[in-house]
PDB file of N, CA and C in Angstrom:
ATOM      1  N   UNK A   1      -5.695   8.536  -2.829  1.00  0.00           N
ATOM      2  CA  UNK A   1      -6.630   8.020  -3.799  1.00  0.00           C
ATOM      3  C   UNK A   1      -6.141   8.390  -5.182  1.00  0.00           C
ATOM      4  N   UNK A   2      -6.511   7.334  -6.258  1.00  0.00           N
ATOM      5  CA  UNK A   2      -6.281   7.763  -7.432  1.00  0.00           C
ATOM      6  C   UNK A   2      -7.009   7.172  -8.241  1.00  0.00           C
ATOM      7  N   UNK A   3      -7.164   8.352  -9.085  1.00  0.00           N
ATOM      8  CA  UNK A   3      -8.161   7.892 -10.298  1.00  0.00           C
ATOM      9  C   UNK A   3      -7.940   8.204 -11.971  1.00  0.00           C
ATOM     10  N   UNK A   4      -9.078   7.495 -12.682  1.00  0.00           N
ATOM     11  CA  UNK A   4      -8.001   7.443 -13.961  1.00  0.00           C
ATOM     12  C   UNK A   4      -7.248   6.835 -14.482  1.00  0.00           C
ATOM     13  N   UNK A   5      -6.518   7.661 -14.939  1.00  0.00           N
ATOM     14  CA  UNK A   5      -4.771   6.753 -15.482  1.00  0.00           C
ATOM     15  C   UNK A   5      -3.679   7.300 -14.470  1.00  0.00           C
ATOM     16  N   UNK A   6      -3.956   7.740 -13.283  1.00  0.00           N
ATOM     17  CA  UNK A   6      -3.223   8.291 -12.480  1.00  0.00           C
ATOM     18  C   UNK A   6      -1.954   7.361 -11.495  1.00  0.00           C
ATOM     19  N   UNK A   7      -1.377   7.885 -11.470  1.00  0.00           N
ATOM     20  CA  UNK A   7      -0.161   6.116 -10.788  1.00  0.00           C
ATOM     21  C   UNK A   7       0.337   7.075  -9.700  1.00  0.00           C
ATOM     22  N   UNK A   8       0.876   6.213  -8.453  1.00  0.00           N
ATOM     23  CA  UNK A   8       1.131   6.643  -7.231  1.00  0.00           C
ATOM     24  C   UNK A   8       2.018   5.510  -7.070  1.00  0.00           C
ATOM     25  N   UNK A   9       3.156   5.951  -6.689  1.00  0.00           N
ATOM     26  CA  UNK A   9       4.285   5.353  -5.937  1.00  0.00           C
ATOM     27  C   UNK A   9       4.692   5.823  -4.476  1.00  0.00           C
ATOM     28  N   UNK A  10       4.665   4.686  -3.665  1.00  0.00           N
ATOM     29  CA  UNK A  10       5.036   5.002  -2.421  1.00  0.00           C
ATOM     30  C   UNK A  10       6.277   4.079  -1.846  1.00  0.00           C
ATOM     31  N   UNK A  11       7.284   4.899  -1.505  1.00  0.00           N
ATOM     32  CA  UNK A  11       8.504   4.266  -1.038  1.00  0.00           C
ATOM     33  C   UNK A  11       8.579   4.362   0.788  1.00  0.00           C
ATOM     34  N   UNK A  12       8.553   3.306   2.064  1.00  0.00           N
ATOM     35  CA  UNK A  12       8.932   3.899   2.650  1.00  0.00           C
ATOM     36  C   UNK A  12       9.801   2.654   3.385  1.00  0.00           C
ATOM     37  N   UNK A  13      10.761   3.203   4.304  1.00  0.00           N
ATOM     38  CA  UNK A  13      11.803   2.061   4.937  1.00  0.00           C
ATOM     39  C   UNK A  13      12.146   2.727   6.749  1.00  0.00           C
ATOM     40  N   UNK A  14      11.844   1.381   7.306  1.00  0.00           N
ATOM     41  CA  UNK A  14      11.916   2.072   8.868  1.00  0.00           C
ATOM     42  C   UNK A  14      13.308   0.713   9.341  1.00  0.00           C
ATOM     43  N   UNK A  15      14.479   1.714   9.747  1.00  0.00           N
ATOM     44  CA  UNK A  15      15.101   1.217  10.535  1.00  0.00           C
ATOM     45  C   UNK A  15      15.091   0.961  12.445  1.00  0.00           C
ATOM     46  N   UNK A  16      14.517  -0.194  12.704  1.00  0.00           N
ATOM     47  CA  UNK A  16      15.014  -0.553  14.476  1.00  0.00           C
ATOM     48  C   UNK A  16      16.237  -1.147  14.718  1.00  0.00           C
ATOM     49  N   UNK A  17      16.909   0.022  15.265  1.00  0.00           N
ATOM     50  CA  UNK A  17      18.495  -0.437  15.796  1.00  0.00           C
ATOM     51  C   UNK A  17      18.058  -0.261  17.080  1.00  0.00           C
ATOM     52  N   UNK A  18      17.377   0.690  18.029  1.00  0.00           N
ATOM     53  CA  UNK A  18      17.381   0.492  19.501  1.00  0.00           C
ATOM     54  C   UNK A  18      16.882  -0.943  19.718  1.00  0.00           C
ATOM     55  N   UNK A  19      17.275  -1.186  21.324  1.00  0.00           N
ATOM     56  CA  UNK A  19      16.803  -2.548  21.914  1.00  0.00           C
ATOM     57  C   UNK A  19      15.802  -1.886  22.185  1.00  0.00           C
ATOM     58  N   UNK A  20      14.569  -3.330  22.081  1.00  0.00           N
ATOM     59  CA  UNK A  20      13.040  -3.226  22.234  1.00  0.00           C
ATOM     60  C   UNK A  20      12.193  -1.930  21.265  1.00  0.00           C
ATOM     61  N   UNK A  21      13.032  -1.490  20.539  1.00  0.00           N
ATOM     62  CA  UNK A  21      12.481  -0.318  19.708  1.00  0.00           C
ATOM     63  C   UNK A  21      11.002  -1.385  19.035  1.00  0.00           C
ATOM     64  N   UNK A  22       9.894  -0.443  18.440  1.00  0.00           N
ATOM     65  CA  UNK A  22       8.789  -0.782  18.149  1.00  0.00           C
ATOM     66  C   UNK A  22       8.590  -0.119  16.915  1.00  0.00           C
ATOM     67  N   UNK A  23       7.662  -0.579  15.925  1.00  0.00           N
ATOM     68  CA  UNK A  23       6.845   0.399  14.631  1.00  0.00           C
ATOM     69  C   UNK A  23       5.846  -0.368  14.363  1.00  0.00           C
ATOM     70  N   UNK A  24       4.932   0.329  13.757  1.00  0.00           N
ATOM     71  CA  UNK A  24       3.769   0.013  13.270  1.00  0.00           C
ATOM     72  C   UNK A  24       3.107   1.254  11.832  1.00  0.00           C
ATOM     73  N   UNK A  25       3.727   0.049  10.785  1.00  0.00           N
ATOM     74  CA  UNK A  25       3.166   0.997   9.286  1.00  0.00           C
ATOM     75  C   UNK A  25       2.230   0.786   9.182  1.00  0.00           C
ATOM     76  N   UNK A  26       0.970   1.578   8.562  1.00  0.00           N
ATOM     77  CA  UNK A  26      -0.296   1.066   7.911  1.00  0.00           C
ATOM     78  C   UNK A  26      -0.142   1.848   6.821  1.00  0.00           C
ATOM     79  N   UNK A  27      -0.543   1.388   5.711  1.00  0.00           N
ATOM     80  CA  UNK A  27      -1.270   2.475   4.410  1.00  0.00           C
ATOM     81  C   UNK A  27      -2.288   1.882   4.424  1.00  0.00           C
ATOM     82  N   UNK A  28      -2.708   2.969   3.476  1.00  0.00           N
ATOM     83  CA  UNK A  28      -4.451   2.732   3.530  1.00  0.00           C
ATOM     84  C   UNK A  28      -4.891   3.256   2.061  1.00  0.00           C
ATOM     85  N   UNK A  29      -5.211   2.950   0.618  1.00  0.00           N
ATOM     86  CA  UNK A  29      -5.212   3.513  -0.745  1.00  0.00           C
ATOM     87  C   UNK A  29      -6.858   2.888  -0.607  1.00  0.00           C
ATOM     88  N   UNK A  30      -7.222   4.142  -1.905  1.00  0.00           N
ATOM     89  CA  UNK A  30      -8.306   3.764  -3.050  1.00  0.00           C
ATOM     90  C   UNK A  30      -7.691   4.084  -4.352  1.00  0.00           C
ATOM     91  N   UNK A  31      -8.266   3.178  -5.712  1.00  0.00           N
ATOM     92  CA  UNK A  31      -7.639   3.287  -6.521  1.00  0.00           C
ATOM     93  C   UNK A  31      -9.084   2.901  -7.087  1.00  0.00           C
ATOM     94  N   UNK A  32      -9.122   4.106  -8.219  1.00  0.00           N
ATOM     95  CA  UNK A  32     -10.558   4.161  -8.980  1.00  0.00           C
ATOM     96  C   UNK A  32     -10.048   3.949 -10.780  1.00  0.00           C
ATOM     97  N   UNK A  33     -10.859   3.609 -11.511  1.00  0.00           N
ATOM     98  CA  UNK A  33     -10.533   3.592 -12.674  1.00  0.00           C
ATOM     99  C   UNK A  33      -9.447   2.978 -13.151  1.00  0.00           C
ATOM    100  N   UNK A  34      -8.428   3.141 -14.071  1.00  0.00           N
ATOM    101  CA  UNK A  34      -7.411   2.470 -14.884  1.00  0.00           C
ATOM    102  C   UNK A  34      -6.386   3.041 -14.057  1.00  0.00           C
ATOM    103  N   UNK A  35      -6.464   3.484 -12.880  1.00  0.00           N
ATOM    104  CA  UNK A  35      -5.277   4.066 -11.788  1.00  0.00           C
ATOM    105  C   UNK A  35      -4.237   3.297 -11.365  1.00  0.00           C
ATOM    106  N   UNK A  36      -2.977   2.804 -11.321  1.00  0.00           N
ATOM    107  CA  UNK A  36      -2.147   2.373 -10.246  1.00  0.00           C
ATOM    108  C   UNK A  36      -1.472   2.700  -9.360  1.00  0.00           C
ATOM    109  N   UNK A  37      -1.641   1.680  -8.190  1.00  0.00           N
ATOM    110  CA  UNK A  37      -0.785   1.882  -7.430  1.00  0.00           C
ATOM    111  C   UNK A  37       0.328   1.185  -7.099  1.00  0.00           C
ATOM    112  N   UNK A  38       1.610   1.369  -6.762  1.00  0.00           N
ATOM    113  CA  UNK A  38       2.782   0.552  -6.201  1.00  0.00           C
ATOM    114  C   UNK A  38       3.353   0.765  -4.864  1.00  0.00           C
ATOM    115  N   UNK A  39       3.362  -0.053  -4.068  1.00  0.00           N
ATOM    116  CA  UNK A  39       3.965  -0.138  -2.219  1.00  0.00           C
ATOM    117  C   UNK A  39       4.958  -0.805  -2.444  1.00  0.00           C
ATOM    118  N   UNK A  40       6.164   0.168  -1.539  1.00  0.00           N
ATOM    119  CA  UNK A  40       7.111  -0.564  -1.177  1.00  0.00           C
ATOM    120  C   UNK A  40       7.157  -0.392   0.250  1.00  0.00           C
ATOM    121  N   UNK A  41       7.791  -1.423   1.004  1.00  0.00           N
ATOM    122  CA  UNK A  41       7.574  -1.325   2.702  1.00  0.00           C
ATOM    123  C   UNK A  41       9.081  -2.239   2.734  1.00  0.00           C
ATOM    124  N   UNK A  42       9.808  -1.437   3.818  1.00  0.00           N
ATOM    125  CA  UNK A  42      11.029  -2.031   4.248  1.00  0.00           C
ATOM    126  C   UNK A  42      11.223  -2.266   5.538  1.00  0.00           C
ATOM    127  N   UNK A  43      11.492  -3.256   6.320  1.00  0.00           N
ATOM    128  CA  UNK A  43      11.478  -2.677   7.847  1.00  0.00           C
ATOM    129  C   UNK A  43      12.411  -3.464   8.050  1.00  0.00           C
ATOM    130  N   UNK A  44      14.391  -3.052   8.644  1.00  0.00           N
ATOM    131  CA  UNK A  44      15.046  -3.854   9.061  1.00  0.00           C
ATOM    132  C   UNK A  44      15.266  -3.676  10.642  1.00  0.00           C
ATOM    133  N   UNK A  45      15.615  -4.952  11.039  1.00  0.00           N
ATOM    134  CA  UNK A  45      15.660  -5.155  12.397  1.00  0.00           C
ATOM    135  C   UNK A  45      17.011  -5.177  12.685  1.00  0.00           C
ATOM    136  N   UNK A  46      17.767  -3.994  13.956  1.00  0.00           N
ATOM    137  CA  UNK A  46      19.068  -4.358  13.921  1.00  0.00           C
ATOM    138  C   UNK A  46      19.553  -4.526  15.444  1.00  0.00           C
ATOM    139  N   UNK A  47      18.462  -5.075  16.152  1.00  0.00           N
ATOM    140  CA  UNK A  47      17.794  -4.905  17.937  1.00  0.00           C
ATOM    141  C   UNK A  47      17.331  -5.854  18.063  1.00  0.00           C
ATOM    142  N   UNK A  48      16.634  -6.475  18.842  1.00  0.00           N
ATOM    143  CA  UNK A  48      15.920  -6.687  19.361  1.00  0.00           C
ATOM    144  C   UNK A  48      14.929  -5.764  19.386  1.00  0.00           C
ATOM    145  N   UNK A  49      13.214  -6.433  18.554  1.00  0.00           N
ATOM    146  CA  UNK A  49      12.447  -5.402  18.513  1.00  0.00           C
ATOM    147  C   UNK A  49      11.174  -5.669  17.864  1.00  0.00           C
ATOM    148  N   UNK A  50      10.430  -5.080  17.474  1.00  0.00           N
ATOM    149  CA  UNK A  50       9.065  -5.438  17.542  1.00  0.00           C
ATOM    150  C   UNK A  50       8.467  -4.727  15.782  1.00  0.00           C
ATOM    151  N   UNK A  51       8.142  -5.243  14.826  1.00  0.00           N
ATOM    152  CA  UNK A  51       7.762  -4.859  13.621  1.00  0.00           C
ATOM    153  C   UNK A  51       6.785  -5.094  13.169  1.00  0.00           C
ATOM    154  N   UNK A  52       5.719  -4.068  12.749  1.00  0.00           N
ATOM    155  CA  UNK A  52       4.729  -4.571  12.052  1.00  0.00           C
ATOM    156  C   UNK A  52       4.441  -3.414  10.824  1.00  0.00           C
ATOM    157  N   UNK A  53       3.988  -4.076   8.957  1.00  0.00           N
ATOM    158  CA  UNK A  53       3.833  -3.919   8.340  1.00  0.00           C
ATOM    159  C   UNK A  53       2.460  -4.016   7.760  1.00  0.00           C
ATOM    160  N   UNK A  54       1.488  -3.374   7.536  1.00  0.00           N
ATOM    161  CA  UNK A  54       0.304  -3.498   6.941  1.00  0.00           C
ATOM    162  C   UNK A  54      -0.321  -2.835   5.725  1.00  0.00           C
ATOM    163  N   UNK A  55      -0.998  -2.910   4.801  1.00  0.00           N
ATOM    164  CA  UNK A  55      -1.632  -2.507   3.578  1.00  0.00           C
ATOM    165  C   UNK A  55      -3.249  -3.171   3.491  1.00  0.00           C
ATOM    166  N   UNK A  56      -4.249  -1.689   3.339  1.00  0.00           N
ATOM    167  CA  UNK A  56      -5.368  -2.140   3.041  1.00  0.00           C
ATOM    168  C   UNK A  56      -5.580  -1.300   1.914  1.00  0.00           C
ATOM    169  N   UNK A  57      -6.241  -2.069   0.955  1.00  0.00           N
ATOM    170  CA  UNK A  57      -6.802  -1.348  -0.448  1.00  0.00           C
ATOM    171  C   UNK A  57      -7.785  -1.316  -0.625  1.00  0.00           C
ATOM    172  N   UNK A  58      -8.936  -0.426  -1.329  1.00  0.00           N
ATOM    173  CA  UNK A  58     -10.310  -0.710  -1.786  1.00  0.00           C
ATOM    174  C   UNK A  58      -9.693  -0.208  -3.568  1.00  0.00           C
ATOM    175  N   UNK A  59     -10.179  -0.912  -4.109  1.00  0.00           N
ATOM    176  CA  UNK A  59      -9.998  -0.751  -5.457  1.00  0.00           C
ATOM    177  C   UNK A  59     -11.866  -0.608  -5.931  1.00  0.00           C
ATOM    178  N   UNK A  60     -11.709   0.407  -6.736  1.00  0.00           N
ATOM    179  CA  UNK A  60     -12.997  -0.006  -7.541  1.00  0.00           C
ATOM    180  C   UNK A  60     -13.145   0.430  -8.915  1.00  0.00           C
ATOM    181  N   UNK A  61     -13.466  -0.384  -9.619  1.00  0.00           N
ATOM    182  CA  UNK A  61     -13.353  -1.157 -11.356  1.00  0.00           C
ATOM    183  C   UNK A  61     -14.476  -0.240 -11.926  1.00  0.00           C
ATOM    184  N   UNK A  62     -14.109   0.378 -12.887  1.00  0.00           N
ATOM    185  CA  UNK A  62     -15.375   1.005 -14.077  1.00  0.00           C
ATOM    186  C   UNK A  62     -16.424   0.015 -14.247  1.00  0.00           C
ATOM    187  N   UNK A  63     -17.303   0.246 -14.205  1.00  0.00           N
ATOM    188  CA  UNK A  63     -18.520  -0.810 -14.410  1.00  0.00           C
ATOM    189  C   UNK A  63     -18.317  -0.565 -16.481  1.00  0.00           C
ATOM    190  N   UNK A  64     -18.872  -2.012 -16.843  1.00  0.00           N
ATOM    191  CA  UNK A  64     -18.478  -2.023 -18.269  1.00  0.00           C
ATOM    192  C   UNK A  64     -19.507  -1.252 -18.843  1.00  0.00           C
ATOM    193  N   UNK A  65     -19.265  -0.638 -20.260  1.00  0.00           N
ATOM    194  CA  UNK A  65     -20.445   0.398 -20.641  1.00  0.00           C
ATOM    195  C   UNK A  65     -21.499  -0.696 -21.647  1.00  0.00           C
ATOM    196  N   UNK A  66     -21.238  -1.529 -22.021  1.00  0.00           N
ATOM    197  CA  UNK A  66     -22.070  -2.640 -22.757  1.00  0.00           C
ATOM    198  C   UNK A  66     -22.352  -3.571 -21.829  1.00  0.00           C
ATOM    199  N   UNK A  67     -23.682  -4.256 -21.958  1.00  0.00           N
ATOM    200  CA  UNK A  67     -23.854  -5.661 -21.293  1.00  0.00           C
ATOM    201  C   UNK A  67     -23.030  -6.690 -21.235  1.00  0.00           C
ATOM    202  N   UNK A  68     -23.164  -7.575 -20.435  1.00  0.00           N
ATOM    203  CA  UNK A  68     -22.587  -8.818 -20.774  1.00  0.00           C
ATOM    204  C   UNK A  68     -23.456  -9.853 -21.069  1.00  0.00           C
ATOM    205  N   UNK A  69     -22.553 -10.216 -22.407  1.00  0.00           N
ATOM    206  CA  UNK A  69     -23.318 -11.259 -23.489  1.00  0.00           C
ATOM    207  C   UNK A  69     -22.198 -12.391 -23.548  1.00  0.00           C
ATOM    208  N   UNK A  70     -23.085 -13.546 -23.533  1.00  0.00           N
ATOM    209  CA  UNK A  70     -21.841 -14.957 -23.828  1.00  0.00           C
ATOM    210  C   UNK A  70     -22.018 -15.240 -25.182  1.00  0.00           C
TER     211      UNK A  70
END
């Protein structure tokens, strides 16, 4: 989680060279305030083999401190 002006970088890379080798990434972030985040996800296949990559985020936004007026 991050909040603020806080920034998070995540690097990760999965090599399948065995035959029938398997993976399964998930991340999972919250990111509060003026926070970022950056994913990187690599997955090479050098087999015969089975890959899966996933990312879920909840982000949630400062509520504005003035109304909204048109």
């Amino acid at each position: 989680m991050t909040d603020g002006d806080q920034r998070a970088v995540s690097k990760n890379e999965i090599i399948l060279s065995g035959e029938n080798s398997r993976a399964n990434m998930i991340s999972r972030s919250v990111m509060k305030g003026n926070s970022k985040q950056t994913f990187y996800a690599t997955m090479d296949a050098l087999a015969k083999c089975f890959g899966h990559i996933e990312c879920d985020a909840i982000i949630m936004i400062t509520a504005p401190t003035r109304p909204f007026r048109r």
